[in-house]
N, C-alpha and C. Protein backbone atom coordinates (compact mmCIF):
# COMPACT_ATOMS: atom_id res chain seq x y z
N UNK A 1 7.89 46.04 15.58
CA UNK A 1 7.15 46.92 14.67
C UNK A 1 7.56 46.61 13.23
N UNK A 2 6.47 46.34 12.66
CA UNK A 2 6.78 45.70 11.11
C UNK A 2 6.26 46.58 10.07
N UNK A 3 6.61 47.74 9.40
CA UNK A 3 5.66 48.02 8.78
C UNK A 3 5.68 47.62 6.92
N UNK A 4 6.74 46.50 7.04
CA UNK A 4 6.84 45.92 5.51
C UNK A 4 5.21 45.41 5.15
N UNK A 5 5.18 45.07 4.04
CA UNK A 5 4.27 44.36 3.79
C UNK A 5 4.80 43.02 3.24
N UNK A 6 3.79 41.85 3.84
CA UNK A 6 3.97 40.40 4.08
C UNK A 6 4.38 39.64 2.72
N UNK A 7 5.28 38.77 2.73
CA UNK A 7 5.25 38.13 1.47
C UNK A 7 3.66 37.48 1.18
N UNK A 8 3.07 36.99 2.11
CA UNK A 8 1.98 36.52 1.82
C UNK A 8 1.22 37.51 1.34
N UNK A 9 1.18 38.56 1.41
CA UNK A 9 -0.06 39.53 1.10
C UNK A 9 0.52 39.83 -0.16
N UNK A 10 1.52 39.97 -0.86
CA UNK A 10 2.49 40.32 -1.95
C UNK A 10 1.96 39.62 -3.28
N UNK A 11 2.31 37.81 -2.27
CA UNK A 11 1.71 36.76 -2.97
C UNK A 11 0.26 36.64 -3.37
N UNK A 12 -0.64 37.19 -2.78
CA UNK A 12 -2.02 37.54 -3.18
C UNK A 12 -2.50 38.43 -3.65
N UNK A 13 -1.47 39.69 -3.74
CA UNK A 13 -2.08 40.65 -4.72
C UNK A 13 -1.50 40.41 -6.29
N UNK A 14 -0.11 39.66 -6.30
CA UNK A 14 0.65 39.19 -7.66
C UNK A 14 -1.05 38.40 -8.20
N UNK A 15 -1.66 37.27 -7.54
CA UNK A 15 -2.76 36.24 -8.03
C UNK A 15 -3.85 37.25 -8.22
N UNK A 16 -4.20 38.24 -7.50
CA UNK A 16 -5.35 39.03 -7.89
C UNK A 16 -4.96 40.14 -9.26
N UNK A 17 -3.59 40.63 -9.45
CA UNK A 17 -3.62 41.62 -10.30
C UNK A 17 -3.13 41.32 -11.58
N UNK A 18 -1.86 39.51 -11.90
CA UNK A 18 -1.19 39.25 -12.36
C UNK A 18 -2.46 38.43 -13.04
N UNK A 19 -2.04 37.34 -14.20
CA UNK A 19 -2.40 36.99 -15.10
C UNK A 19 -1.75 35.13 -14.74
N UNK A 20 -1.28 35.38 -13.74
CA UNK A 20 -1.19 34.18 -12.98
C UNK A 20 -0.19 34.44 -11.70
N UNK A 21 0.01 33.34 -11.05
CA UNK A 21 1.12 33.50 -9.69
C UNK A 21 2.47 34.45 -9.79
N UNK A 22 2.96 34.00 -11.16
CA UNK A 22 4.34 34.59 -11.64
C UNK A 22 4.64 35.73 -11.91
N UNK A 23 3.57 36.73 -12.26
CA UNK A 23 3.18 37.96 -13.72
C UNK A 23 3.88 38.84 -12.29
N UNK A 24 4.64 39.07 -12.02
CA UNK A 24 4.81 40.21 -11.08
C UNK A 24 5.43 41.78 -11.52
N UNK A 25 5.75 41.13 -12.91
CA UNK A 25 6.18 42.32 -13.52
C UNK A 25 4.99 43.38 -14.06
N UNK A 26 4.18 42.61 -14.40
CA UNK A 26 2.95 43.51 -14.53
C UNK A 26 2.33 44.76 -13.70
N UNK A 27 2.21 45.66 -14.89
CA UNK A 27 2.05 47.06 -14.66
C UNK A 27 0.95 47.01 -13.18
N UNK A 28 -0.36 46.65 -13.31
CA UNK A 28 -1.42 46.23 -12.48
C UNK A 28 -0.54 45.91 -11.35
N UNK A 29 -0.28 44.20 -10.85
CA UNK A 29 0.44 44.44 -9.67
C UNK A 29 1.76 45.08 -8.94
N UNK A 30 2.63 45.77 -9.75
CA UNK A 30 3.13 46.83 -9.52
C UNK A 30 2.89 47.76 -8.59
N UNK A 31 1.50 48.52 -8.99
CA UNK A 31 0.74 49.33 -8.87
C UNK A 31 0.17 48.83 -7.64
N UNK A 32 -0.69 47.83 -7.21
CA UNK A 32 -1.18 47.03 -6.65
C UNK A 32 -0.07 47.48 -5.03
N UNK A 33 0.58 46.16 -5.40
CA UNK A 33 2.08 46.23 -4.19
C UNK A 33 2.07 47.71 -3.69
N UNK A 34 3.06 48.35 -4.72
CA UNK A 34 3.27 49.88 -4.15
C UNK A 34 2.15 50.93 -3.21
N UNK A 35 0.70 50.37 -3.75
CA UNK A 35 0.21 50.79 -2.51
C UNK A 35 -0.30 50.23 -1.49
N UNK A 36 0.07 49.21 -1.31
CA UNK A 36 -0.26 48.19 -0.32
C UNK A 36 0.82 48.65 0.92
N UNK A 37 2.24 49.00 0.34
CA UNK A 37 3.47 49.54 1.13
C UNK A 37 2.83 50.49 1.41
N UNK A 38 2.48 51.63 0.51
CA UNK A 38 2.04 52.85 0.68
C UNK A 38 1.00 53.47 1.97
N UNK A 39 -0.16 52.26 1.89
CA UNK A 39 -0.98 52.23 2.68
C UNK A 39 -0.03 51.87 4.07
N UNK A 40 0.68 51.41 4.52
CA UNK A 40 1.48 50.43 5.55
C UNK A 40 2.22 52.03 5.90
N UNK A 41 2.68 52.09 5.07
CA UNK A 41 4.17 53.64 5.56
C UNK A 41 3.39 54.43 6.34
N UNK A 42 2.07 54.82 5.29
CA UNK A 42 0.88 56.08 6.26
C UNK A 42 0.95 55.82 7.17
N UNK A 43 0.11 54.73 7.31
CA UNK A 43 -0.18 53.91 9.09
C UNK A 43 1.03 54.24 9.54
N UNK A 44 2.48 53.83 9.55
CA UNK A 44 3.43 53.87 10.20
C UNK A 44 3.79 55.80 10.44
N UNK A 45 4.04 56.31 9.72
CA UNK A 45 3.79 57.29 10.26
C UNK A 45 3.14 58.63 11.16
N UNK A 46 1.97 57.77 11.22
CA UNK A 46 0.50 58.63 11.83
C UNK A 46 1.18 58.48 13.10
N UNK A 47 2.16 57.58 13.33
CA UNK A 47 2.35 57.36 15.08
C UNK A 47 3.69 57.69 15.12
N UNK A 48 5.01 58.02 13.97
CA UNK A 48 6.41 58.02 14.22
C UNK A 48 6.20 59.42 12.85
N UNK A 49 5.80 60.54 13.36
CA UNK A 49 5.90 61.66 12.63
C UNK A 49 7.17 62.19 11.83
N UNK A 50 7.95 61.58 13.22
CA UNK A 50 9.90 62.58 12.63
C UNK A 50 10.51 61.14 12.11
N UNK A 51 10.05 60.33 11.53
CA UNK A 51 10.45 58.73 10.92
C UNK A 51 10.83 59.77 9.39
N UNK A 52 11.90 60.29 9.25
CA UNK A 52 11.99 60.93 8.20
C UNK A 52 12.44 59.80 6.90
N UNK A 53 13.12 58.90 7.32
CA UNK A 53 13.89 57.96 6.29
C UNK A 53 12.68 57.01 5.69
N UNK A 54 11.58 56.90 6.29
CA UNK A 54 9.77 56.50 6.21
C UNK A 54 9.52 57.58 5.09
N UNK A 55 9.47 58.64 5.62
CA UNK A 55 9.04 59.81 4.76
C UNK A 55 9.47 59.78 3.52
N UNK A 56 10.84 59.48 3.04
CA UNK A 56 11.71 59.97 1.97
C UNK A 56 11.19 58.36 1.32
N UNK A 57 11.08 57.21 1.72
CA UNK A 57 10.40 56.46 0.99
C UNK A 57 9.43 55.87 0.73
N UNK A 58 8.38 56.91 1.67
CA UNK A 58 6.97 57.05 1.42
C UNK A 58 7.08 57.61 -0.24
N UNK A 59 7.55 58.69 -0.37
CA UNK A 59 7.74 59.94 -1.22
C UNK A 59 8.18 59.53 -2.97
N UNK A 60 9.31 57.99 -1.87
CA UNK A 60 9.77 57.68 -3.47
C UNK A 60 8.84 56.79 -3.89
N UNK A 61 7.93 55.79 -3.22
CA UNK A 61 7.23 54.92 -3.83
C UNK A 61 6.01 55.14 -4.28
N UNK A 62 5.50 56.79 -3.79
CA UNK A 62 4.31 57.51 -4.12
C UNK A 62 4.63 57.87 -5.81
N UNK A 63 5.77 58.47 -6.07
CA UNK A 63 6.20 58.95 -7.43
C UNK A 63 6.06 57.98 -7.81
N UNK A 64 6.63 56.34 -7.67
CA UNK A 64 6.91 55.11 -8.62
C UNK A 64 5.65 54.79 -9.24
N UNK A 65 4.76 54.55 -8.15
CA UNK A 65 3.27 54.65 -8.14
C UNK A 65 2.59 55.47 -9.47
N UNK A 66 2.81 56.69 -9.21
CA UNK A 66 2.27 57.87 -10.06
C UNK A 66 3.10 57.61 -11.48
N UNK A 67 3.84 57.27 -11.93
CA UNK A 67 4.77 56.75 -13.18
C UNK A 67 4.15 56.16 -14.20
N UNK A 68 4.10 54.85 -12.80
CA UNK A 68 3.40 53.75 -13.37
C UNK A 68 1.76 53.65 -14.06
N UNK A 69 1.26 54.61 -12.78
CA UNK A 69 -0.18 54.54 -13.32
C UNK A 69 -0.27 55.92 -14.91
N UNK A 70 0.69 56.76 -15.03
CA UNK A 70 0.52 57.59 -16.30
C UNK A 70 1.14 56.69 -16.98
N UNK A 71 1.62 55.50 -17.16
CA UNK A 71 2.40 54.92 -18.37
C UNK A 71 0.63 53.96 -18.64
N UNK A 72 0.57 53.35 -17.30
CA UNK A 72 -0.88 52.23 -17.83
C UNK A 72 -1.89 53.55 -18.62
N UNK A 73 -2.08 54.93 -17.82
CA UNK A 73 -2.99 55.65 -18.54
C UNK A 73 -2.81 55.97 -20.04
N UNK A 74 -1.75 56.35 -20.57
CA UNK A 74 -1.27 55.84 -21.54
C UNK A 74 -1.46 55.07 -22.61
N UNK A 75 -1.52 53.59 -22.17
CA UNK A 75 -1.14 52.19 -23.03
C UNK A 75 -2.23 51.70 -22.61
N UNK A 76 -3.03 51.88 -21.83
CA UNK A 76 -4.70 51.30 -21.02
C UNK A 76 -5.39 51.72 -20.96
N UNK A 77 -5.94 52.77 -21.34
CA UNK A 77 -7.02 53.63 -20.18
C UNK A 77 -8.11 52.72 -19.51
N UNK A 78 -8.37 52.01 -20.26
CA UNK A 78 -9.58 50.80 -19.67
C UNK A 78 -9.00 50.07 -18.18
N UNK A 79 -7.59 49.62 -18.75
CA UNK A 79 -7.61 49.01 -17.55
C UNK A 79 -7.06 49.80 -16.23
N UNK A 80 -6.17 50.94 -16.75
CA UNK A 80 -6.09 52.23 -15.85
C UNK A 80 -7.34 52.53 -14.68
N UNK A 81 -8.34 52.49 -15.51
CA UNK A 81 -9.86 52.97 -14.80
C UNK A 81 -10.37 52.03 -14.07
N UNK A 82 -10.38 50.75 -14.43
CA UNK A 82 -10.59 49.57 -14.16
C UNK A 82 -9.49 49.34 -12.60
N UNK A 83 -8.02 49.61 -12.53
CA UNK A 83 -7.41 49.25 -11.30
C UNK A 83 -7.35 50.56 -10.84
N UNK A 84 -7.51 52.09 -11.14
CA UNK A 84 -8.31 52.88 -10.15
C UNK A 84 -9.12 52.71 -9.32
N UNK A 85 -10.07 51.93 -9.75
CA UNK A 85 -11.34 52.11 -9.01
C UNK A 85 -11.34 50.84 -7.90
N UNK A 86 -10.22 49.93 -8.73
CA UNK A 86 -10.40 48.52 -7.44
C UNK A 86 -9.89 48.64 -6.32
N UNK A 87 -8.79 49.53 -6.47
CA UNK A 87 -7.45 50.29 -5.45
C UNK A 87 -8.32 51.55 -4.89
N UNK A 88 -9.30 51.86 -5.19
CA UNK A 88 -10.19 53.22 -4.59
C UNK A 88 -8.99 54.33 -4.44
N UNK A 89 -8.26 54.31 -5.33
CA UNK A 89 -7.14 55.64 -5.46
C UNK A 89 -7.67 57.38 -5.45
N UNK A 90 -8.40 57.03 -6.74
CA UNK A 90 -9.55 58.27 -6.47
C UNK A 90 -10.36 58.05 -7.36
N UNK A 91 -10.99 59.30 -7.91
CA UNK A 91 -12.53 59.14 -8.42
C UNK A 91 -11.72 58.81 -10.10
N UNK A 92 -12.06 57.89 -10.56
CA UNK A 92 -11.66 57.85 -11.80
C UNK A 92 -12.21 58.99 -12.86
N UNK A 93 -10.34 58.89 -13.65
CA UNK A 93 -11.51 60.62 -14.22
C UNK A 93 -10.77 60.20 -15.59
């Protein structure tokens, strides 16, 4: 049972969100990654409910998440709205 997410899939969201292969520091794939885990933890939990140590870093990478996207809302709003809507997070507002 794996519920990391793949270097390969890591590696393709860095090329889709980054500004090339390398950009991983970037706010966008940041954002990107964290819910890619995020999405992965859910799944893993829907079936291991009392996975509490899942839970506690579901919880922390949900906040990191939420940080990140009020700092891009912030310093971006364009592109804030722009990787809202690609990530279908919610209704861009």
């Amino acid at each position: 049972k794996n519920m990391a997410v793949s270097r390969e899939t890591k590696k393709n969201l860095v090329k889709e969100f980054g500004k090339d292969a390398k950009d991983t520091g970037n706010t966008e794939v940041q954002v990107a990654i964290l819910t890619a885990e995020i999405n992965s933890l859910t799944e893993h939990l829907k079936s291991n409910q009392k996975d509490f140590a899942s839970k506690r870093t579901l919880y922390a990478k949900n906040s990191k998440r939420r940080n990140l996207l009020n700092y891009l809302k912030r310093t971006n709003l364009d592109k804030y709205r722009e990787l809202v809507k690609k990530l279908n997070l919610r209704a861009a507002n």
